[in-house]
Protein backbone atom coordinates (compact mmCIF):
# COMPACT_ATOMS: atom_id res chain seq x y z
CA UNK A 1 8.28 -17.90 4.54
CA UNK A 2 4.56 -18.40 4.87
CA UNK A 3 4.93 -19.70 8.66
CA UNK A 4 6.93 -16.87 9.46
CA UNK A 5 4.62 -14.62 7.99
CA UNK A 6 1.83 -16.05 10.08
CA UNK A 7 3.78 -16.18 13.10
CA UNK A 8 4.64 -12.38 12.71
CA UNK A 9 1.29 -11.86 12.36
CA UNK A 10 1.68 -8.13 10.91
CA UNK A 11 0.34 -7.21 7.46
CA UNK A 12 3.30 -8.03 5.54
CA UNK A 13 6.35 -9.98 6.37
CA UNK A 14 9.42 -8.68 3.95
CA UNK A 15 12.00 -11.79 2.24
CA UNK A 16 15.08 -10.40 0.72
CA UNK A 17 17.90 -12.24 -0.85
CA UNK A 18 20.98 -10.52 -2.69
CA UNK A 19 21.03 -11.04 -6.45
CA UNK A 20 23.34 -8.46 -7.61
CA UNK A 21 25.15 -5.25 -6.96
CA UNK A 22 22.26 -2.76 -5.79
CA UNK A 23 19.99 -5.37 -6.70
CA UNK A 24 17.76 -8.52 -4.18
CA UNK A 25 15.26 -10.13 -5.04
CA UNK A 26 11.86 -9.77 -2.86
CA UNK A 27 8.90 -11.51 -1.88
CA UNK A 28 6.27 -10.36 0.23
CA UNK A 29 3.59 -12.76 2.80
CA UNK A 30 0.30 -11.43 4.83
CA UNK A 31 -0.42 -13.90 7.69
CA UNK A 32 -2.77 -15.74 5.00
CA UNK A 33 -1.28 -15.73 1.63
CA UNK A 34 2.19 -14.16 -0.61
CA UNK A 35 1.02 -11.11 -1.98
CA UNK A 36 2.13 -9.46 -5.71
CA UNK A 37 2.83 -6.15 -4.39
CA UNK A 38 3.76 -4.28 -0.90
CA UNK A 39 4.87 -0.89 -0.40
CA UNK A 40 5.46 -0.51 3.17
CA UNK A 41 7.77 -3.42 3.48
CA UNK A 42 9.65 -2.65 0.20
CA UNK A 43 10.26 0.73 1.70
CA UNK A 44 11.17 -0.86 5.13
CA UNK A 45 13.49 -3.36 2.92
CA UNK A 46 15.36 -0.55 1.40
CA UNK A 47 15.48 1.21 4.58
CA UNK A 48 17.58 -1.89 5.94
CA UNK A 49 19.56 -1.59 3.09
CA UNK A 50 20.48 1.76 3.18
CA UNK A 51 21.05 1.83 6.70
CA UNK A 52 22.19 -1.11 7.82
CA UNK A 53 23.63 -2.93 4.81
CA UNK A 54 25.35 -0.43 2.34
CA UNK A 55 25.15 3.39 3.72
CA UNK A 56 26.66 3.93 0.22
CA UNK A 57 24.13 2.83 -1.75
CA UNK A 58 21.85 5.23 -3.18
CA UNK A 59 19.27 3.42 -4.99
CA UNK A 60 18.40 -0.07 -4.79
CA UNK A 61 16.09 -2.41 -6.77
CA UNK A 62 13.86 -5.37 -6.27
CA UNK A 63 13.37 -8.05 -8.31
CA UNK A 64 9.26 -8.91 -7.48
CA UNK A 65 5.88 -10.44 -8.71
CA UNK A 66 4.85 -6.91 -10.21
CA UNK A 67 8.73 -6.72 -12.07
CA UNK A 68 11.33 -4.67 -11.35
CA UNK A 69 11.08 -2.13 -8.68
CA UNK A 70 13.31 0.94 -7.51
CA UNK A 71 13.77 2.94 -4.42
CA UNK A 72 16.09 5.62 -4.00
CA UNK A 73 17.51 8.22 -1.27
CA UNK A 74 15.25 11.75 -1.46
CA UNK A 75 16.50 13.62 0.76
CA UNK A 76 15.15 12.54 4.53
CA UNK A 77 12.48 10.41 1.90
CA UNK A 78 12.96 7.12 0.38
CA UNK A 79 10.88 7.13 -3.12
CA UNK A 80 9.72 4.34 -4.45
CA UNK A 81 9.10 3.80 -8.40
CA UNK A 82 6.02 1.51 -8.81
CA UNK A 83 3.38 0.41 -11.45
CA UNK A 84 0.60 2.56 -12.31
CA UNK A 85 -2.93 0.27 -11.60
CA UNK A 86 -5.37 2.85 -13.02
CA UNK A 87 -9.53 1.67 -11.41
CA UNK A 88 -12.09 1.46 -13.97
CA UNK A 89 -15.23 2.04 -12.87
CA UNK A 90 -17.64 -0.73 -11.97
CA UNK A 91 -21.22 -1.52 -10.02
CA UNK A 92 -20.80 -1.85 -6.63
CA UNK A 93 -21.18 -5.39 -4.68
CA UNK A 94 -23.98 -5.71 -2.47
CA UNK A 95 -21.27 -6.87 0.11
CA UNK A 96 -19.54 -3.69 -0.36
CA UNK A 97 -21.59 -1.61 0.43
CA UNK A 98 -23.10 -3.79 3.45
CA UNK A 99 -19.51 -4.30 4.46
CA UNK A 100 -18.83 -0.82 4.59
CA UNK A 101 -22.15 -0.05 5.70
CA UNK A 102 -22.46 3.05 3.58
CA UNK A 103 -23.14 3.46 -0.68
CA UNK A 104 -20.12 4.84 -2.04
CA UNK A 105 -20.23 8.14 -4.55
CA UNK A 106 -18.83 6.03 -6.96
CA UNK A 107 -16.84 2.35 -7.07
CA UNK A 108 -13.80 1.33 -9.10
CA UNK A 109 -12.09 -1.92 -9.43
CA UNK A 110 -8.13 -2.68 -9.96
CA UNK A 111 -6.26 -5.51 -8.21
CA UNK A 112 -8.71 -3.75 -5.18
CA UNK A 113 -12.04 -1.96 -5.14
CA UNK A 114 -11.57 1.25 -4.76
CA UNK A 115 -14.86 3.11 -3.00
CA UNK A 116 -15.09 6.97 -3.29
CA UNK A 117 -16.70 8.53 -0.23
CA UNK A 118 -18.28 11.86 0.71
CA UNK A 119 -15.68 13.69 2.88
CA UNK A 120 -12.27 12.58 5.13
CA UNK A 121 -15.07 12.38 8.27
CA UNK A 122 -16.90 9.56 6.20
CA UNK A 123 -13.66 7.45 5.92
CA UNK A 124 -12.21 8.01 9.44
CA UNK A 125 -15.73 6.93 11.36
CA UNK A 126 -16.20 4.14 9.16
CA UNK A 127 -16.75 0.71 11.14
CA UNK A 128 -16.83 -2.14 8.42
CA UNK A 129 -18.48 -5.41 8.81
CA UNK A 130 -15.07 -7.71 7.87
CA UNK A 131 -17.28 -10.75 7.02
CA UNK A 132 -18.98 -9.15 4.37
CA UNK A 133 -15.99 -7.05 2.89
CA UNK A 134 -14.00 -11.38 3.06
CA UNK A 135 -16.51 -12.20 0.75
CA UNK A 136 -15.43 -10.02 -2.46
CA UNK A 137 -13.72 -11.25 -4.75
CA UNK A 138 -10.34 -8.67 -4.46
CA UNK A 139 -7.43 -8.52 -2.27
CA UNK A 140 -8.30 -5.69 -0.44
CA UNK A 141 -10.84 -3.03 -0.16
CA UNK A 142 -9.52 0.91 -0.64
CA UNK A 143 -12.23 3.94 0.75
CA UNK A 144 -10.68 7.30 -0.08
CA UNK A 145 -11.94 10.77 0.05
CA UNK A 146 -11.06 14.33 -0.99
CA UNK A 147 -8.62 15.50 2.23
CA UNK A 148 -9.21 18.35 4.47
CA UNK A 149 -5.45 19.35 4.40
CA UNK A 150 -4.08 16.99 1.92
CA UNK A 151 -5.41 16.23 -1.79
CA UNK A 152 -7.12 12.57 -0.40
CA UNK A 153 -7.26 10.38 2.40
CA UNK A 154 -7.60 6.58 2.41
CA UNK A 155 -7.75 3.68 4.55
CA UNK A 156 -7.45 0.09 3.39
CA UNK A 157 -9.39 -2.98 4.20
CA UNK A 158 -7.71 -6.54 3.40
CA UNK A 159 -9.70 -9.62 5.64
CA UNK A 160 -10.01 -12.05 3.28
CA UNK A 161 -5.73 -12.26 3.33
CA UNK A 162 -5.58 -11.87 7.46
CA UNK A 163 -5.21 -8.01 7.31
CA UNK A 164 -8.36 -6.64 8.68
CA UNK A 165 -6.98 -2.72 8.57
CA UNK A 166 -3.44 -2.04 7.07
CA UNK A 167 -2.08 0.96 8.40
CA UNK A 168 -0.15 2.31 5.31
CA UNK A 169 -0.54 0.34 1.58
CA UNK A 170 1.87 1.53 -0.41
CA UNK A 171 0.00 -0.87 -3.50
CA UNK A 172 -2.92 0.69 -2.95
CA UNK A 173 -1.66 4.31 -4.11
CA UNK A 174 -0.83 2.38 -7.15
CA UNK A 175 -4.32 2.78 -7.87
CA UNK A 176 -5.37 6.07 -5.58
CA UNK A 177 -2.81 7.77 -7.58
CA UNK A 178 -3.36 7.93 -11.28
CA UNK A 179 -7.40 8.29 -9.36
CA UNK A 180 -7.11 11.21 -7.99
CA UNK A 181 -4.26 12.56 -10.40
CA UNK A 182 -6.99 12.00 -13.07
CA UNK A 183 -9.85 13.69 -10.82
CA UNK A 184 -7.62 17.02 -9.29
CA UNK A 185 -5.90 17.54 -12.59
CA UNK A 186 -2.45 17.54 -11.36
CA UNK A 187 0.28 14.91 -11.00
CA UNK A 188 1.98 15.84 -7.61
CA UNK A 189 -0.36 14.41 -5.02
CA UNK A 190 0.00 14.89 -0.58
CA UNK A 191 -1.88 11.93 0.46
CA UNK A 192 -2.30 10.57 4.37
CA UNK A 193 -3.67 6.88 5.16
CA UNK A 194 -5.78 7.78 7.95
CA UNK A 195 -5.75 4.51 10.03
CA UNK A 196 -5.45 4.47 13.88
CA UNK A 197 -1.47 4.48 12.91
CA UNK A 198 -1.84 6.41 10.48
CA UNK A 199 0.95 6.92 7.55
CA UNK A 200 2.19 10.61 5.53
CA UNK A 201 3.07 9.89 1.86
CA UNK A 202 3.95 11.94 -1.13
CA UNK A 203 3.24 10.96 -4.62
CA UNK A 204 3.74 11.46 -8.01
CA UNK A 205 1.77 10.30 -11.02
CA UNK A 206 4.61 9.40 -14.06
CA UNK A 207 2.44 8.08 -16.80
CA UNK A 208 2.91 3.90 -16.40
CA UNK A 209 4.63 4.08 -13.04
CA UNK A 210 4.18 5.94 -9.97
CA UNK A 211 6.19 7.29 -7.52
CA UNK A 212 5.60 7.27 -3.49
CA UNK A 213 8.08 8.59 -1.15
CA UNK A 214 7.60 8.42 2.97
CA UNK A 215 9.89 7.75 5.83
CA UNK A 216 10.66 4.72 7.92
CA UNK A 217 12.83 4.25 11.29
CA UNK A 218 14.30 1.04 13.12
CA UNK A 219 11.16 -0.55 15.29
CA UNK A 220 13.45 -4.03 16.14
CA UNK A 221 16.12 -5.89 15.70
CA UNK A 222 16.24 -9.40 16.58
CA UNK A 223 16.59 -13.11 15.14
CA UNK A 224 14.23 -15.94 14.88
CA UNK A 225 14.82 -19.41 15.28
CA UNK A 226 13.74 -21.87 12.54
């Protein structure tokens, strides 16, 4: 799985095996390493699913490294039901901030660091310095602002696994959620990732868990020879 995930060479590379009715189990590889959590290719995973597997279905979960996950049909949505990974607030790294080459309002540290900038302008011009951001200790590195038409933005930073910019991290909301939930008072959140791709999600803070509900569409279909 760990070759194919390097040959692939995208951010994530989705495994899925069937373990039950409604019910596979799911790992998920960067180019570099198998990650604990990945939102994007859970939500592409259940997209397969849905479309291509059992049109009947209407949820489906995942048996992962972060436990048992859900995903069900929301309309023209899938939502996803994920943990809650609420930052606590911490110095910031020297190779933070040179890495991002900007000092962060504030930093905060869950399975990522998560660095609070001044405005949505701030996070879309940034230009980091990848060596420096490899060096910290964390998988990835999360910069989020307050949004001009949504309640944040965010983009996410991940070199030290092979993922120098991922263009929507659905494990990072498990952190930018119960964040900004905490800081704007209210638990229904409109979030974009604003990476050259760029990704539209909706989300809901629900105590322990979270919920995060986007779209997906068929990019390929193909087979690989082992």
């Amino acid at each position: 799985m760990q070759a194919i995930g390097a040959e692939n060479n995208l951010s994530e590379t989705a495994f899925l095996v069937p373990s039950g009715p409604g019910q596979y189990d799911l790992r998920w590889f960067t180019p570099e390493i198998e990650v604990d959590l990945c939102g994007h290719a859970t939500l592409a995973s259940a997209f397969v699913i849905f479309r291509y597997v059992d049109k009947e279905l209407a949820a489906v979960s995942f048996n992962t490294k972060s436990g048992l996950l859900s995903v069900v049909k929301d309309g023209d949505r899938l939502t996803m039901d994920f943990p809650s990974r609420p930052p606590s607030p911490c110095p910031p790294p020297e190779d933070l901030i040179k890495g991002l080459g900007v000092t962060p309002l504030e930093v905060h540290r869950s399975r990522d660091f998560l660095a609070l900038l001044e405005s949505e302008d701030q996070v879309r011009q940034l230009r980091p310095d990848f060596q420096s951001l490899a060096r910290l200790d964390a998988t990835g590195i999360i910069v989020t602002a307050k949004g001009q038409s949504s309640d944040f933005v965010s983009r996410f930073f991940a070199p030290a696994v092979g993922i120098p910019e991922d263009p929507v991290t659905g494990s990072a909301h498990c952190s930018l959620i119960p964040y900004w939930a905490g800081r704007l008072g209210k638990s229904e959140l409109h979030a974009f990732q604003v990476s050259r791709r760029g990704g539209e999600l909706f989300c809901r803070d629900a105590g322990d868990r979270v919920h995060i509900s986007g779209r997906a569409v068929t990019y390929l279909q193909g087979t690989i020879n082992i």
